[in-house]
N, C-alpha and C. Protein backbone atom coordinates (compact mmCIF):
# COMPACT_ATOMS: atom_id res chain seq x y z
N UNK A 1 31.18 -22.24 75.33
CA UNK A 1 31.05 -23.64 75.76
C UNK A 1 30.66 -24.50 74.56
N UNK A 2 31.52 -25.90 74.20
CA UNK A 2 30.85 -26.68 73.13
C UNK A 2 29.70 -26.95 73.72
N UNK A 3 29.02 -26.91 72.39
CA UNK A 3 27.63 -27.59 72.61
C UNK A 3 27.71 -29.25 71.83
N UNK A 4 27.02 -30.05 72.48
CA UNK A 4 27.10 -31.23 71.60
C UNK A 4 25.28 -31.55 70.95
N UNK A 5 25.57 -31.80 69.74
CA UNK A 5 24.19 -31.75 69.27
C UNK A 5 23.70 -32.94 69.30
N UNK A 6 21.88 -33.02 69.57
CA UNK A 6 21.03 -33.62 69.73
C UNK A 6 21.63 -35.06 69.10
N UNK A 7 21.49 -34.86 67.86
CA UNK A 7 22.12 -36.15 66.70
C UNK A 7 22.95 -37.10 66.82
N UNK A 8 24.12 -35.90 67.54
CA UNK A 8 25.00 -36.31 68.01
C UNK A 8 25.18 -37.84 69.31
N UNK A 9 24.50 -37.47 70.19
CA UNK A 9 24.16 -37.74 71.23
C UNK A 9 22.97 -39.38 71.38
N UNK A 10 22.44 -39.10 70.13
CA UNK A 10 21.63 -40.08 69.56
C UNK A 10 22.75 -41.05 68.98
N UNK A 11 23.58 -40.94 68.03
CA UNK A 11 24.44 -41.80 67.84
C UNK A 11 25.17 -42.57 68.61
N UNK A 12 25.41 -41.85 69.82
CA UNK A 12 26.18 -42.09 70.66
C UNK A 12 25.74 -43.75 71.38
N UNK A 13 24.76 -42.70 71.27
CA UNK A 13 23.53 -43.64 72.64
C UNK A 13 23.31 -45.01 72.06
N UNK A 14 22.90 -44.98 70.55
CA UNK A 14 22.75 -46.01 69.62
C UNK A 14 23.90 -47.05 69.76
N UNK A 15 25.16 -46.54 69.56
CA UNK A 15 26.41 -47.31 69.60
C UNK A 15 26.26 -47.66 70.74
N UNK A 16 26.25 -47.66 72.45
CA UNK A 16 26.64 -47.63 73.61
C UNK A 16 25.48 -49.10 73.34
N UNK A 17 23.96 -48.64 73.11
CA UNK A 17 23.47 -49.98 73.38
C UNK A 17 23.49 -50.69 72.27
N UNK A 18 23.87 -51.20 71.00
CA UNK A 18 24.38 -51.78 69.87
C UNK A 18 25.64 -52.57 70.50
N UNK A 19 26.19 -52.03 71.16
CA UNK A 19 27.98 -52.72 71.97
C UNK A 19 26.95 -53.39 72.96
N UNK A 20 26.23 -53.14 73.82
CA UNK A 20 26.05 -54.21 74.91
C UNK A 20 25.17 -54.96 74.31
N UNK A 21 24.39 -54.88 73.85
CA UNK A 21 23.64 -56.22 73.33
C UNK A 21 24.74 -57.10 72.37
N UNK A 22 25.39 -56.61 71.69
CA UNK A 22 26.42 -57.81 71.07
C UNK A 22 27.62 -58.30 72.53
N UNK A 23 28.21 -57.66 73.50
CA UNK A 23 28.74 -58.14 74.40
C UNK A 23 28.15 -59.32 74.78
N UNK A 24 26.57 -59.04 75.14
CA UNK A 24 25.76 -60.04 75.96
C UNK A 24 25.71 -61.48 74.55
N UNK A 25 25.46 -61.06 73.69
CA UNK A 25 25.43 -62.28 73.08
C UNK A 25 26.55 -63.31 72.94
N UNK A 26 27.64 -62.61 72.70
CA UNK A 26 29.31 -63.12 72.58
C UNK A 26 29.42 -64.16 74.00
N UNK A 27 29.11 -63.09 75.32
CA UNK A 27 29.47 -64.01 76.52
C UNK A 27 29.06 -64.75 76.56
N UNK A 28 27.49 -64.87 76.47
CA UNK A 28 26.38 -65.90 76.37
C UNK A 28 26.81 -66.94 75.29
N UNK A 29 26.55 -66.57 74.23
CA UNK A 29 27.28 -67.64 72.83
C UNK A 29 28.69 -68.62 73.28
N UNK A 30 29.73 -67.57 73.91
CA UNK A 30 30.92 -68.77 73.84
C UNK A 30 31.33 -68.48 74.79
N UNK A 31 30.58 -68.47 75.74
CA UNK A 31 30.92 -68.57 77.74
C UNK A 31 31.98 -70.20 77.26
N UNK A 32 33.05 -69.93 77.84
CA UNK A 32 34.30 -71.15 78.28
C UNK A 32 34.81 -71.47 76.92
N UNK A 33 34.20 -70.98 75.91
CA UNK A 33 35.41 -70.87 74.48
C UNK A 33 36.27 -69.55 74.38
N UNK A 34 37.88 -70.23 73.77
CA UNK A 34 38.82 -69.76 74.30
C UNK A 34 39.59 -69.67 72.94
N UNK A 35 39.19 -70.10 71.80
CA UNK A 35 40.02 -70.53 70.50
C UNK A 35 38.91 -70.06 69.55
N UNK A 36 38.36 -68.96 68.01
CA UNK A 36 37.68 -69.03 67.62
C UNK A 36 38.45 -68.77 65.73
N UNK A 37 37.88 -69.84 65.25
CA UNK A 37 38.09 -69.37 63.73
C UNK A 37 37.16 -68.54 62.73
N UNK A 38 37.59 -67.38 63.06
CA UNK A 38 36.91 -66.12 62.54
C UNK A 38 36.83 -65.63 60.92
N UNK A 39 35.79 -65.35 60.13
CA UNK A 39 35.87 -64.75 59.25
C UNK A 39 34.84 -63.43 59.10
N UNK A 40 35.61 -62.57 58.76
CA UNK A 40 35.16 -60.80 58.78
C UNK A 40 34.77 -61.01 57.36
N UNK A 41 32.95 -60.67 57.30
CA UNK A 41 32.87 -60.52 56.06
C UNK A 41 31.91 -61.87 55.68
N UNK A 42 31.30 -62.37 56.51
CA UNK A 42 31.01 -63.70 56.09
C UNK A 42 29.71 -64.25 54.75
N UNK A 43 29.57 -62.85 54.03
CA UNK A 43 28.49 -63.30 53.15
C UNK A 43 27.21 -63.94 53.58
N UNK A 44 26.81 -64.63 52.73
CA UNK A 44 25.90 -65.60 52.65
C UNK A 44 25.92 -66.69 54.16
N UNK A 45 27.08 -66.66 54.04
CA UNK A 45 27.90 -68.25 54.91
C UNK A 45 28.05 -69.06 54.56
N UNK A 46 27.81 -69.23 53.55
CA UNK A 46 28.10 -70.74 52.21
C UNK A 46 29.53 -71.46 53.17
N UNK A 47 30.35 -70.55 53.40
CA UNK A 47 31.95 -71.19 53.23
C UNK A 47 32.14 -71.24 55.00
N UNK A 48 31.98 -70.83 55.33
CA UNK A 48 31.72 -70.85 57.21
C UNK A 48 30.95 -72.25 57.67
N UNK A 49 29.60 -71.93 57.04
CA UNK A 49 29.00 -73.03 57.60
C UNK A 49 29.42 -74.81 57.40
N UNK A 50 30.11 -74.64 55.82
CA UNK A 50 30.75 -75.65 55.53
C UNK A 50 32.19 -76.33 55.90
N UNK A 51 32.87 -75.17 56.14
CA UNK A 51 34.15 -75.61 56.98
C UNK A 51 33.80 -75.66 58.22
N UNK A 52 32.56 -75.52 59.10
CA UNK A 52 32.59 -75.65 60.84
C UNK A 52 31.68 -77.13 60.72
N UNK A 53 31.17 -77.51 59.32
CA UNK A 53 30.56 -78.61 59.41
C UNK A 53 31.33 -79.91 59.03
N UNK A 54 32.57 -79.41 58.76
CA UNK A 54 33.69 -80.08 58.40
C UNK A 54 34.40 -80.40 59.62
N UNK A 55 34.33 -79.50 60.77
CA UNK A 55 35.43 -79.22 61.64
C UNK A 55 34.59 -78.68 62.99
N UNK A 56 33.81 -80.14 63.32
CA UNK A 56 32.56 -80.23 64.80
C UNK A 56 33.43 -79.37 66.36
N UNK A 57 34.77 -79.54 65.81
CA UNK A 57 35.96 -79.40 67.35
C UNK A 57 35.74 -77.95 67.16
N UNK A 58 35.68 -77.57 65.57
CA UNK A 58 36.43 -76.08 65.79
C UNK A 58 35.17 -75.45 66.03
N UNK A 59 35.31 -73.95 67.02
CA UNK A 59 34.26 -72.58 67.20
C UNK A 59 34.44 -71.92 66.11
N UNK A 60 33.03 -71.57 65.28
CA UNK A 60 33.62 -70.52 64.22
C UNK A 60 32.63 -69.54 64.43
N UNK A 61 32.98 -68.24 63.67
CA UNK A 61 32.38 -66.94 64.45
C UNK A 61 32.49 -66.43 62.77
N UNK A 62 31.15 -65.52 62.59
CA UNK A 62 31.36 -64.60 60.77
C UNK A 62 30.38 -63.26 61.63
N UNK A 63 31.32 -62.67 61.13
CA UNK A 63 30.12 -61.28 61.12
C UNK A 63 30.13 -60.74 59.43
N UNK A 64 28.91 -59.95 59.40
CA UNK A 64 28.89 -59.17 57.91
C UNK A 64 28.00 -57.61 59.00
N UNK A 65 28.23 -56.91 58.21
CA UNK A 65 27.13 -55.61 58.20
C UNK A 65 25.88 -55.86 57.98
N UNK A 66 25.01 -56.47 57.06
CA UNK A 66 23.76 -56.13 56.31
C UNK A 66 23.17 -57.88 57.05
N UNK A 67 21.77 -57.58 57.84
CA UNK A 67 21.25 -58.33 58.95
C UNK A 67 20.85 -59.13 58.06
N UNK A 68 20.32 -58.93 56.57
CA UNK A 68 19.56 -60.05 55.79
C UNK A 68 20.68 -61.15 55.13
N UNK A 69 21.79 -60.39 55.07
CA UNK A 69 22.56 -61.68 55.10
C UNK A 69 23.10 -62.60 56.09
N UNK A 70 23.09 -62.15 57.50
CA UNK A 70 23.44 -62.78 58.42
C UNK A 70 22.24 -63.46 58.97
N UNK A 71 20.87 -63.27 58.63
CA UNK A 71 19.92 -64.49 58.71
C UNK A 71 19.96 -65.58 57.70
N UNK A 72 20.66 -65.14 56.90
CA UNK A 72 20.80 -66.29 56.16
C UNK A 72 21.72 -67.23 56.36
N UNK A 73 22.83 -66.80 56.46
CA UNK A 73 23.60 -67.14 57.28
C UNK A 73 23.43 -68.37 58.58
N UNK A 74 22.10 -67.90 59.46
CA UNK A 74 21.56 -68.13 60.65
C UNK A 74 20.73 -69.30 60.21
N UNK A 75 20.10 -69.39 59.42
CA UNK A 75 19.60 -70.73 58.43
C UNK A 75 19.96 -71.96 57.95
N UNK A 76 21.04 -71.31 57.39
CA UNK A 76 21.87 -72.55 57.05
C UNK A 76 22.62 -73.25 57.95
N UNK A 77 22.97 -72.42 59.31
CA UNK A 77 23.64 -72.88 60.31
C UNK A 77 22.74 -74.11 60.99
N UNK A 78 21.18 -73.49 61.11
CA UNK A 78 20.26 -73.92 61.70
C UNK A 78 20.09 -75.34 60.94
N UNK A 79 19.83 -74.97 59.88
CA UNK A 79 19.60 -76.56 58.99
C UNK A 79 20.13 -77.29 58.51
N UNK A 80 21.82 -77.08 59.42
CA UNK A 80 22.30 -78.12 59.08
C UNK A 80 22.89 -78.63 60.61
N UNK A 81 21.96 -78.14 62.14
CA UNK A 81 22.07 -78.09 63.32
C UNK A 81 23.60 -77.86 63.79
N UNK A 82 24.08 -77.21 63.54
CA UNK A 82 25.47 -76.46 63.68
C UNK A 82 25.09 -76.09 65.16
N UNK A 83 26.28 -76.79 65.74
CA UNK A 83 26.56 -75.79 67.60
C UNK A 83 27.75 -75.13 67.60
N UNK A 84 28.38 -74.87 66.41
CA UNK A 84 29.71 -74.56 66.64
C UNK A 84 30.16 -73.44 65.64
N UNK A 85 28.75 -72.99 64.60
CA UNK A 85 28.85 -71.95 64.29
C UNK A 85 27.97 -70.93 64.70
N UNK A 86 28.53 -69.45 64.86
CA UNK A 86 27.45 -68.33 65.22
C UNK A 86 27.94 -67.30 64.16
N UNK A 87 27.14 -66.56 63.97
CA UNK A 87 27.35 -65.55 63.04
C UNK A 87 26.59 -64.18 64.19
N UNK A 88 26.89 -62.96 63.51
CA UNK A 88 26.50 -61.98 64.13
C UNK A 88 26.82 -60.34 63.06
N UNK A 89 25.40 -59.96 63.21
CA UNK A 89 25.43 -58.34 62.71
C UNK A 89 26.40 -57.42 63.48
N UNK A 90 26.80 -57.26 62.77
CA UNK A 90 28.44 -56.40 63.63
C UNK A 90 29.40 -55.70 63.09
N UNK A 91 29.84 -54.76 62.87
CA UNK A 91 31.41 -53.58 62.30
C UNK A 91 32.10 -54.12 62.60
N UNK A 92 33.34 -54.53 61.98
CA UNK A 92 34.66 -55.28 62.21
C UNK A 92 35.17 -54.81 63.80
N UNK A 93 35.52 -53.13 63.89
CA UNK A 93 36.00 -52.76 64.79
C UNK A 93 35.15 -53.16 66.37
N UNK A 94 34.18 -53.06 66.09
CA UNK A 94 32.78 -52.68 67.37
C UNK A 94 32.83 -54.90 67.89
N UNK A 95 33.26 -55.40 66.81
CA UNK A 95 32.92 -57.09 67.29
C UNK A 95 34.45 -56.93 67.84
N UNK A 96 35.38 -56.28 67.75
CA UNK A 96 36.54 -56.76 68.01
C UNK A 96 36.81 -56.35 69.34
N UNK A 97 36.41 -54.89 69.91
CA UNK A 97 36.09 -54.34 70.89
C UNK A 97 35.29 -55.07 71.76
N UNK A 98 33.94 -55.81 71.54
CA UNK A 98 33.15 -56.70 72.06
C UNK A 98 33.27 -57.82 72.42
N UNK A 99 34.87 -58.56 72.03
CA UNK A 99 34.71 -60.23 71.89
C UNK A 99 35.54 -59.74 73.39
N UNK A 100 34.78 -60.75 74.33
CA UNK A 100 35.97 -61.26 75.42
C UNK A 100 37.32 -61.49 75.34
N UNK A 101 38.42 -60.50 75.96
CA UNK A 101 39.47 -60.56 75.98
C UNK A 101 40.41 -61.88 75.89
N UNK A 102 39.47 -62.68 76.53
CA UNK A 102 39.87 -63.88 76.38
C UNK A 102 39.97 -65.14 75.54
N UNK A 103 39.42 -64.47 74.14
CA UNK A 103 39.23 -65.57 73.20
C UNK A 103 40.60 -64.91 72.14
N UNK A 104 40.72 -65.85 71.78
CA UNK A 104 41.23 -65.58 70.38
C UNK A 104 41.26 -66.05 69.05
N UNK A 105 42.00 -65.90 68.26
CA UNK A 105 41.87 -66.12 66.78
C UNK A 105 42.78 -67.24 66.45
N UNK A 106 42.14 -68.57 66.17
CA UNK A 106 43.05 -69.95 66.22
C UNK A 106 43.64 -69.18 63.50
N UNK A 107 42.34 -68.71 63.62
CA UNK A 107 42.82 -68.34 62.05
C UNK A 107 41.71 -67.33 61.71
N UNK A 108 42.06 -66.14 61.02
CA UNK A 108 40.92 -64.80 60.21
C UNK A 108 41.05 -65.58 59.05
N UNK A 109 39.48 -65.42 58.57
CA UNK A 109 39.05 -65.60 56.68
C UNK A 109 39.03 -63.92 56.03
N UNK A 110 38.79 -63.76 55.15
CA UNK A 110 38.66 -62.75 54.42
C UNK A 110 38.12 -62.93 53.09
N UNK A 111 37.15 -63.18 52.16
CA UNK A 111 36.50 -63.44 51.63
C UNK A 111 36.00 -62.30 50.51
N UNK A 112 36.81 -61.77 49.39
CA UNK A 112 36.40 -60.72 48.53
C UNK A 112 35.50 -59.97 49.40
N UNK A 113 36.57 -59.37 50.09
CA UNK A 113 35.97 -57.74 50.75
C UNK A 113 35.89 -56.86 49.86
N UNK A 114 34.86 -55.74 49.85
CA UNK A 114 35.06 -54.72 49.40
C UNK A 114 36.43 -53.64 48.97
N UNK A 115 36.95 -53.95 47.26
CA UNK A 115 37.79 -53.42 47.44
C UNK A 115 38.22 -52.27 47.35
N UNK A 116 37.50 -51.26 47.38
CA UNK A 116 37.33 -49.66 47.31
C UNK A 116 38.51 -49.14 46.34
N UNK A 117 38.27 -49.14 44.63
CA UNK A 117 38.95 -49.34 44.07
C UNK A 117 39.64 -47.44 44.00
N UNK A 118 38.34 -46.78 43.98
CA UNK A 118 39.12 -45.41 43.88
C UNK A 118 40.08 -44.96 44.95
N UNK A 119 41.21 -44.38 44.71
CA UNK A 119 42.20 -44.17 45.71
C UNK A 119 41.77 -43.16 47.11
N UNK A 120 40.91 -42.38 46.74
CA UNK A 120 40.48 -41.80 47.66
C UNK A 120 39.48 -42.26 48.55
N UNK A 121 38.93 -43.64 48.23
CA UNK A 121 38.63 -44.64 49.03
C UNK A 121 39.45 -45.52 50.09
N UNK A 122 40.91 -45.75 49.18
CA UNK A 122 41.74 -46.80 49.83
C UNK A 122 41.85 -46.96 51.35
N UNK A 123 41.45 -45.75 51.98
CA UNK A 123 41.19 -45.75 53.43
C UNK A 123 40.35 -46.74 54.11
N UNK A 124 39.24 -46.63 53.38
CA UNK A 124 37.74 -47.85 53.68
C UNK A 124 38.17 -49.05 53.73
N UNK A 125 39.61 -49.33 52.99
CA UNK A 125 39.68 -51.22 53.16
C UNK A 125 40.04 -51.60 54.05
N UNK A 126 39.52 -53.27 54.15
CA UNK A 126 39.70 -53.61 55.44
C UNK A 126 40.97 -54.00 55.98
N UNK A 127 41.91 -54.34 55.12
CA UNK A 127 43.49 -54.41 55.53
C UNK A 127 44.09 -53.37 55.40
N UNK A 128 44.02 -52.55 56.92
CA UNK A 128 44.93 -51.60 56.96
C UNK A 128 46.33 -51.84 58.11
N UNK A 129 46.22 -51.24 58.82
CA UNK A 129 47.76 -51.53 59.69
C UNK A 129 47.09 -51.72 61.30
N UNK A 130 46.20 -50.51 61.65
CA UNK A 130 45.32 -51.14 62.64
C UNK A 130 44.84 -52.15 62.76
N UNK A 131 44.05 -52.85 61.50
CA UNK A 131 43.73 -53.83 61.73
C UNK A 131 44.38 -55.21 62.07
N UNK A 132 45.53 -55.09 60.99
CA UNK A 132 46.35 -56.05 61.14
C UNK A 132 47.32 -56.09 63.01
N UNK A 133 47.62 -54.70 63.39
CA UNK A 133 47.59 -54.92 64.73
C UNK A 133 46.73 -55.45 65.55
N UNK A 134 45.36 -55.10 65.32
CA UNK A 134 44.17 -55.56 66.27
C UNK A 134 44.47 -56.84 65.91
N UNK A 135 44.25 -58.07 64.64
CA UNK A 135 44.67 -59.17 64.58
C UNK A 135 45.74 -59.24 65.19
N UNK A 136 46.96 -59.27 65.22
CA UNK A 136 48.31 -59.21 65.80
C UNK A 136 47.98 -59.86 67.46
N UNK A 137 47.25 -59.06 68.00
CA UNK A 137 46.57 -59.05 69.50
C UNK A 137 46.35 -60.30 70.03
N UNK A 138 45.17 -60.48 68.82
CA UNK A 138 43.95 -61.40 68.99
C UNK A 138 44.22 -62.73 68.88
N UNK A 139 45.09 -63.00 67.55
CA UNK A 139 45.39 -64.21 66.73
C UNK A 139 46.30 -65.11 67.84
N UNK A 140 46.45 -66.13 68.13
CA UNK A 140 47.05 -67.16 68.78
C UNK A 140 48.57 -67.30 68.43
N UNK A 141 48.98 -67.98 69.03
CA UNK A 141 50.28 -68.50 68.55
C UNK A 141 50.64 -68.84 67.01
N UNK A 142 51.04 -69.00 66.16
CA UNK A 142 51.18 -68.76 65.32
C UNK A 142 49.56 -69.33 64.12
N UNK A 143 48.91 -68.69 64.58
CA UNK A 143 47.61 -68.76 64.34
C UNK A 143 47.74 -67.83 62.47
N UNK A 144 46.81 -67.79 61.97
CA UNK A 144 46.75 -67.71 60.50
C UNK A 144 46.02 -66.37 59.72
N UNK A 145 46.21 -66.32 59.11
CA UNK A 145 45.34 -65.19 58.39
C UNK A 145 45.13 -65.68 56.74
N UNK A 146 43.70 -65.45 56.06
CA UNK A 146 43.53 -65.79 54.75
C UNK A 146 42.86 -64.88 54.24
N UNK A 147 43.34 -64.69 52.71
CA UNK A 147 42.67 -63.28 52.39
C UNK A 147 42.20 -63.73 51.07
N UNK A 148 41.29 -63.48 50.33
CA UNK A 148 41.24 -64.11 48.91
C UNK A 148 40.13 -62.42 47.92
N UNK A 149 40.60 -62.27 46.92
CA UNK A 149 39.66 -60.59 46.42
C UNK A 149 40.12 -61.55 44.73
N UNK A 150 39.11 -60.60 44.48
CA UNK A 150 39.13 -60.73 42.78
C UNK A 150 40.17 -59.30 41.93
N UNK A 151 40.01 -58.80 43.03
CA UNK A 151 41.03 -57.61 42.89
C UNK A 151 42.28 -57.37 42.74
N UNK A 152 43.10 -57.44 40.97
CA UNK A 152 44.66 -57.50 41.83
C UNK A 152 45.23 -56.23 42.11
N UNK A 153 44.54 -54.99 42.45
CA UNK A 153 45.60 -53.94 43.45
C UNK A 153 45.28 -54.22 44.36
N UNK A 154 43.79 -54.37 45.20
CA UNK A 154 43.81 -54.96 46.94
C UNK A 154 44.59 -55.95 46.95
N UNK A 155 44.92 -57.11 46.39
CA UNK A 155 45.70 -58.48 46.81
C UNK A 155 47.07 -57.60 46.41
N UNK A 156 47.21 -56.85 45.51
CA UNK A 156 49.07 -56.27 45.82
C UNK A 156 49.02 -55.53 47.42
N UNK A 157 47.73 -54.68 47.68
CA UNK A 157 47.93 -53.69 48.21
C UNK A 157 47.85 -54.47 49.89
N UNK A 158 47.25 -55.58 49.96
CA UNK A 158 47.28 -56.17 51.29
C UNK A 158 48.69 -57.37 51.19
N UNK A 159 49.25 -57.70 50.09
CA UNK A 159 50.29 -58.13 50.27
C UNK A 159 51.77 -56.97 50.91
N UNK A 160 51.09 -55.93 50.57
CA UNK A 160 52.14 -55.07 50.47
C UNK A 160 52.04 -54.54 51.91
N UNK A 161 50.84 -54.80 52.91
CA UNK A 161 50.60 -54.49 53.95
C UNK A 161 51.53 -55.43 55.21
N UNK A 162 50.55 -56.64 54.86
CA UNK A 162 51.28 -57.97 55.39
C UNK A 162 52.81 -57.74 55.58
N UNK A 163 53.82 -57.43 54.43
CA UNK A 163 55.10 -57.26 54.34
C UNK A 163 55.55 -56.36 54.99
N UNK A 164 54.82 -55.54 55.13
CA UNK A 164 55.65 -54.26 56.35
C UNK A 164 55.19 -54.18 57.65
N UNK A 165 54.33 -55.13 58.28
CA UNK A 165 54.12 -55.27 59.06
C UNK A 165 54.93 -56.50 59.97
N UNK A 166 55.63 -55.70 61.34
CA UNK A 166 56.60 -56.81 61.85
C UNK A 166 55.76 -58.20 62.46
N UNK A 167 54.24 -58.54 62.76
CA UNK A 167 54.25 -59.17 63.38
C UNK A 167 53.61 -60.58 62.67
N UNK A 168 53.66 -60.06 61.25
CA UNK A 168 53.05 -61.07 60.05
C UNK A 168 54.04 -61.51 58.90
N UNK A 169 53.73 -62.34 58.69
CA UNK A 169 55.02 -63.16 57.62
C UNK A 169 53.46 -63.74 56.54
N UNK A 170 53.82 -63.28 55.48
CA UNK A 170 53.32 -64.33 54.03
C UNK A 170 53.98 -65.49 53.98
N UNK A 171 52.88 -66.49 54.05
CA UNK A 171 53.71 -67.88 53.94
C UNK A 171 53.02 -68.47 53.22
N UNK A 172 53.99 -68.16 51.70
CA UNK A 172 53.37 -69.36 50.33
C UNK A 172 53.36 -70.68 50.35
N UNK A 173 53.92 -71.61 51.45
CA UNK A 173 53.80 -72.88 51.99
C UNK A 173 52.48 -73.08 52.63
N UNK A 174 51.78 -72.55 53.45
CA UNK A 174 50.86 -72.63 53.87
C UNK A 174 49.24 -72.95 53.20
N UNK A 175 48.93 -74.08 53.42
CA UNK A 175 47.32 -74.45 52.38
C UNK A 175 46.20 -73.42 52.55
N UNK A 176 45.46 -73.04 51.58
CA UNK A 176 44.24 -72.45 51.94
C UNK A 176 43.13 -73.53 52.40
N UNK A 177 42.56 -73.33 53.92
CA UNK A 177 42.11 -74.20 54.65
C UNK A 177 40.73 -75.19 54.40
N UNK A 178 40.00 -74.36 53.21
CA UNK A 178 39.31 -75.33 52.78
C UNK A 178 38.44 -74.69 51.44
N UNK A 179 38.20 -75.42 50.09
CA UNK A 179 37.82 -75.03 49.52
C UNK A 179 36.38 -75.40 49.08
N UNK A 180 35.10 -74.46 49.09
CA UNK A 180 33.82 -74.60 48.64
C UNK A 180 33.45 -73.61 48.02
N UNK A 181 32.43 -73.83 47.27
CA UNK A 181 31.53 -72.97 46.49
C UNK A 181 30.87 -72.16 47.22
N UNK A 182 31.23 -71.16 47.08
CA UNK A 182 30.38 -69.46 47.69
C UNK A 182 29.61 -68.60 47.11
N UNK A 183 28.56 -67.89 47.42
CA UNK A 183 27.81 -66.95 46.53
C UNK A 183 29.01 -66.38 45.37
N UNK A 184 29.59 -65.26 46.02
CA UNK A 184 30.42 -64.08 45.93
C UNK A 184 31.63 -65.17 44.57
N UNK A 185 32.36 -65.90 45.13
CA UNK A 185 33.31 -66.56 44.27
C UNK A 185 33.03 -67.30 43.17
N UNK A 186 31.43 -67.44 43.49
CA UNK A 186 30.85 -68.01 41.70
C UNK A 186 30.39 -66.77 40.96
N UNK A 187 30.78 -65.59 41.27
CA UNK A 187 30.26 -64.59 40.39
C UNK A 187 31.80 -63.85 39.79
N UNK A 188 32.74 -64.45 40.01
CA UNK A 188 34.70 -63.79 39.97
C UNK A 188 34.65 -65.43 38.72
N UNK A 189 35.47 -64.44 37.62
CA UNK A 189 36.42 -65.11 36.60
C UNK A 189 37.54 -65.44 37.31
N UNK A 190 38.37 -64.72 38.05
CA UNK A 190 39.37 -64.84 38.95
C UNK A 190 39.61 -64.70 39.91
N UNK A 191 40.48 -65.19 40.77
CA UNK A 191 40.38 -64.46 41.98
C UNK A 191 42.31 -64.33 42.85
N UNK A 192 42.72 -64.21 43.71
CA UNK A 192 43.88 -64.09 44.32
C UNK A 192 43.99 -64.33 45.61
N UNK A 193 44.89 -65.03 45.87
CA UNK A 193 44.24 -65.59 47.67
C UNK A 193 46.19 -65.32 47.74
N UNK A 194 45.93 -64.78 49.68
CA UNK A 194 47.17 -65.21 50.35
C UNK A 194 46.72 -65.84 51.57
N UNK A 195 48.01 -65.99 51.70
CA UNK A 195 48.34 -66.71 53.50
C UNK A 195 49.12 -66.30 54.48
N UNK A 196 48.87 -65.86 55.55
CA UNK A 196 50.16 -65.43 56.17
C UNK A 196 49.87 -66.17 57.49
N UNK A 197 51.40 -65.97 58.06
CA UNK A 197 51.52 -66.22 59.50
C UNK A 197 51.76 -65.43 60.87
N UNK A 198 51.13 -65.54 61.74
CA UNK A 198 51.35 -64.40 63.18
C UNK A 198 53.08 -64.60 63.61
N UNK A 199 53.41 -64.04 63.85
CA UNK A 199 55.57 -64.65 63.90
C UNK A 199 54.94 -63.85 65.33
């Protein structure tokens, strides 16, 4: 008979209530919002808080991993009385699983993600083909995607994603939606941004 171990079981349990307390916040947060401009990865929030303070109509939503940046995050939102941004501690996959079926993605940010340069990493990045399906899902009518890395094999290697994927088109016509000063992008000599579209 498998046995399942103690540890095991602890993880489990951890994830099960980690998912409902972010459920409860999501419903609660954007009970009757139906449109959200999302960025995975949101740093500091330098660039979130400033484009939703730009844009009172639009819902914007950032998650990061690490809680001390998403209070910060929570700060700046606060002090500059933002109702229309929320941020949240959250795994890309576990917020995507969590958001009400019913919202979606009016546009994704992407913001010099981690680009896991050794190849035997390349798995860890965040533009893979799942993901870009899970976007695919989520994203609206021809709703947007923006990606920007200091990295040029991730920006080949997510261009090269984008392109084989049927339900996304790169569109070099398309503006990058707003430009400010960010922790992360004042520390890059360079950087590489795309754009694509949901077809």
């Amino acid at each position: 008979m498998l046995q399942v171990s103690a540890d095991y079981m602890e993880v489990i349990a951890r994830k099960k209530e980690r998912m409902a307390s972010l459920r409860h916040r999501l419903e609660q947060d954007l009970d009757g919002v139906q449109s959200i401009f999302f960025e995975a990865g949101c740093g500091h929030g330098h660039w979130l808080t400033n484009y939703a303070s730009l844009h009172p109509e639009t819902v914007c939503v950032g998650i990061d991993l690490i809680n001390k940046r998403i209070r910060k995050c929570q700060d700046k939102s606060e002090l500059r009385e933002l109702n229309n941004c929320f941020f949240y501690q959250a795994e890309l996959f576990e917020f995507l699983e969590a958001l009400p079926k019913s919202i979606h993605f009016s546009a994704v940010l992407m913001l010099f993600p981690d680009p896991w340069p050794k190849a035997r990493h390349h798995r860890r990045r965040m533009v893979q083909k799942e993901f870009l399906d899970q976007l695919a899902v989520r994203v609206s009518e021809k709703g947007r995607f923006y990606f920007r890395t200091d990295d040029l094999p991730y920006y080949e290697w997510a261009c090269e994603k984008l392109q084989q994927h049927p339900k996304w088109s790169i569109d070099t016509e398309l503006d990058w939606p707003h430009e400010t000063v960010t922790y992360f992008q004042n520390l890059m000599d360079a950087y590489y941004s795309l754009q694509a579209s949901r077809l």
